[in-house]
Protein backbone atom coordinates (compact mmCIF):
# COMPACT_ATOMS: atom_id res chain seq x y z
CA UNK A 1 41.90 220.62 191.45
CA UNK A 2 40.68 220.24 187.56
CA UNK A 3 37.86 218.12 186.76
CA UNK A 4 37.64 215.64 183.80
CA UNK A 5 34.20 216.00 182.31
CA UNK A 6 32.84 214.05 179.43
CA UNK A 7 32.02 215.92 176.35
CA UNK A 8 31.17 215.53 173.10
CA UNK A 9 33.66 216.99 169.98
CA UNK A 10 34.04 217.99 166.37
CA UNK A 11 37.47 218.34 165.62
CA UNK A 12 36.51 219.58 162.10
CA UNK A 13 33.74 221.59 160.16
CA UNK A 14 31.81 217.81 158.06
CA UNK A 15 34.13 215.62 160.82
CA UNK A 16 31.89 213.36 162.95
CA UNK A 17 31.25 214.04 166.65
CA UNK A 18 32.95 211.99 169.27
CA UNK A 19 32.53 211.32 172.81
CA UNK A 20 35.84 212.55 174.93
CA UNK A 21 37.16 213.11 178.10
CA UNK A 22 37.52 216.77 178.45
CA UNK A 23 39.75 218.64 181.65
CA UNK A 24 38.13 221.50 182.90
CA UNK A 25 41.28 223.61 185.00
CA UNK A 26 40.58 225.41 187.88
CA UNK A 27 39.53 229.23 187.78
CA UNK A 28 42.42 231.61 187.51
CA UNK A 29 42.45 235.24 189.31
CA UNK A 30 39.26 237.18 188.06
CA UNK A 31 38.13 233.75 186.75
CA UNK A 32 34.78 232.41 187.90
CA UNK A 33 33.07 228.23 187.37
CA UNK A 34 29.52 229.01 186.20
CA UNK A 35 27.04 225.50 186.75
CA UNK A 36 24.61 225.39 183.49
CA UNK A 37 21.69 223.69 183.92
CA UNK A 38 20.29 223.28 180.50
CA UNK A 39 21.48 223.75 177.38
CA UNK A 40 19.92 223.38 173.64
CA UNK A 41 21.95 222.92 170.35
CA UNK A 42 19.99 223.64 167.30
């Protein structure tokens, strides 16, 4: 069953950021879901 996550999105290089619901689809064949637990944007 796909998730709807929040996330946050440029859709262009200068555009501003936007917070947006985002679908995350279920893992195909071969596919695997990996949980991150942090994350750092520099």
């Amino acid at each position: 069953m796909p998730q709807t996550v929040q996330g946050v999105v440029s859709m262009a290089v200068g555009e501003p950021v936007a917070i947006t619901d985002v679908v995350i689809p279920d893992p195909g064949p071969g596919e695997a879901v990996v949980a991150i637990q942090a994350c750092g944007v520099c």
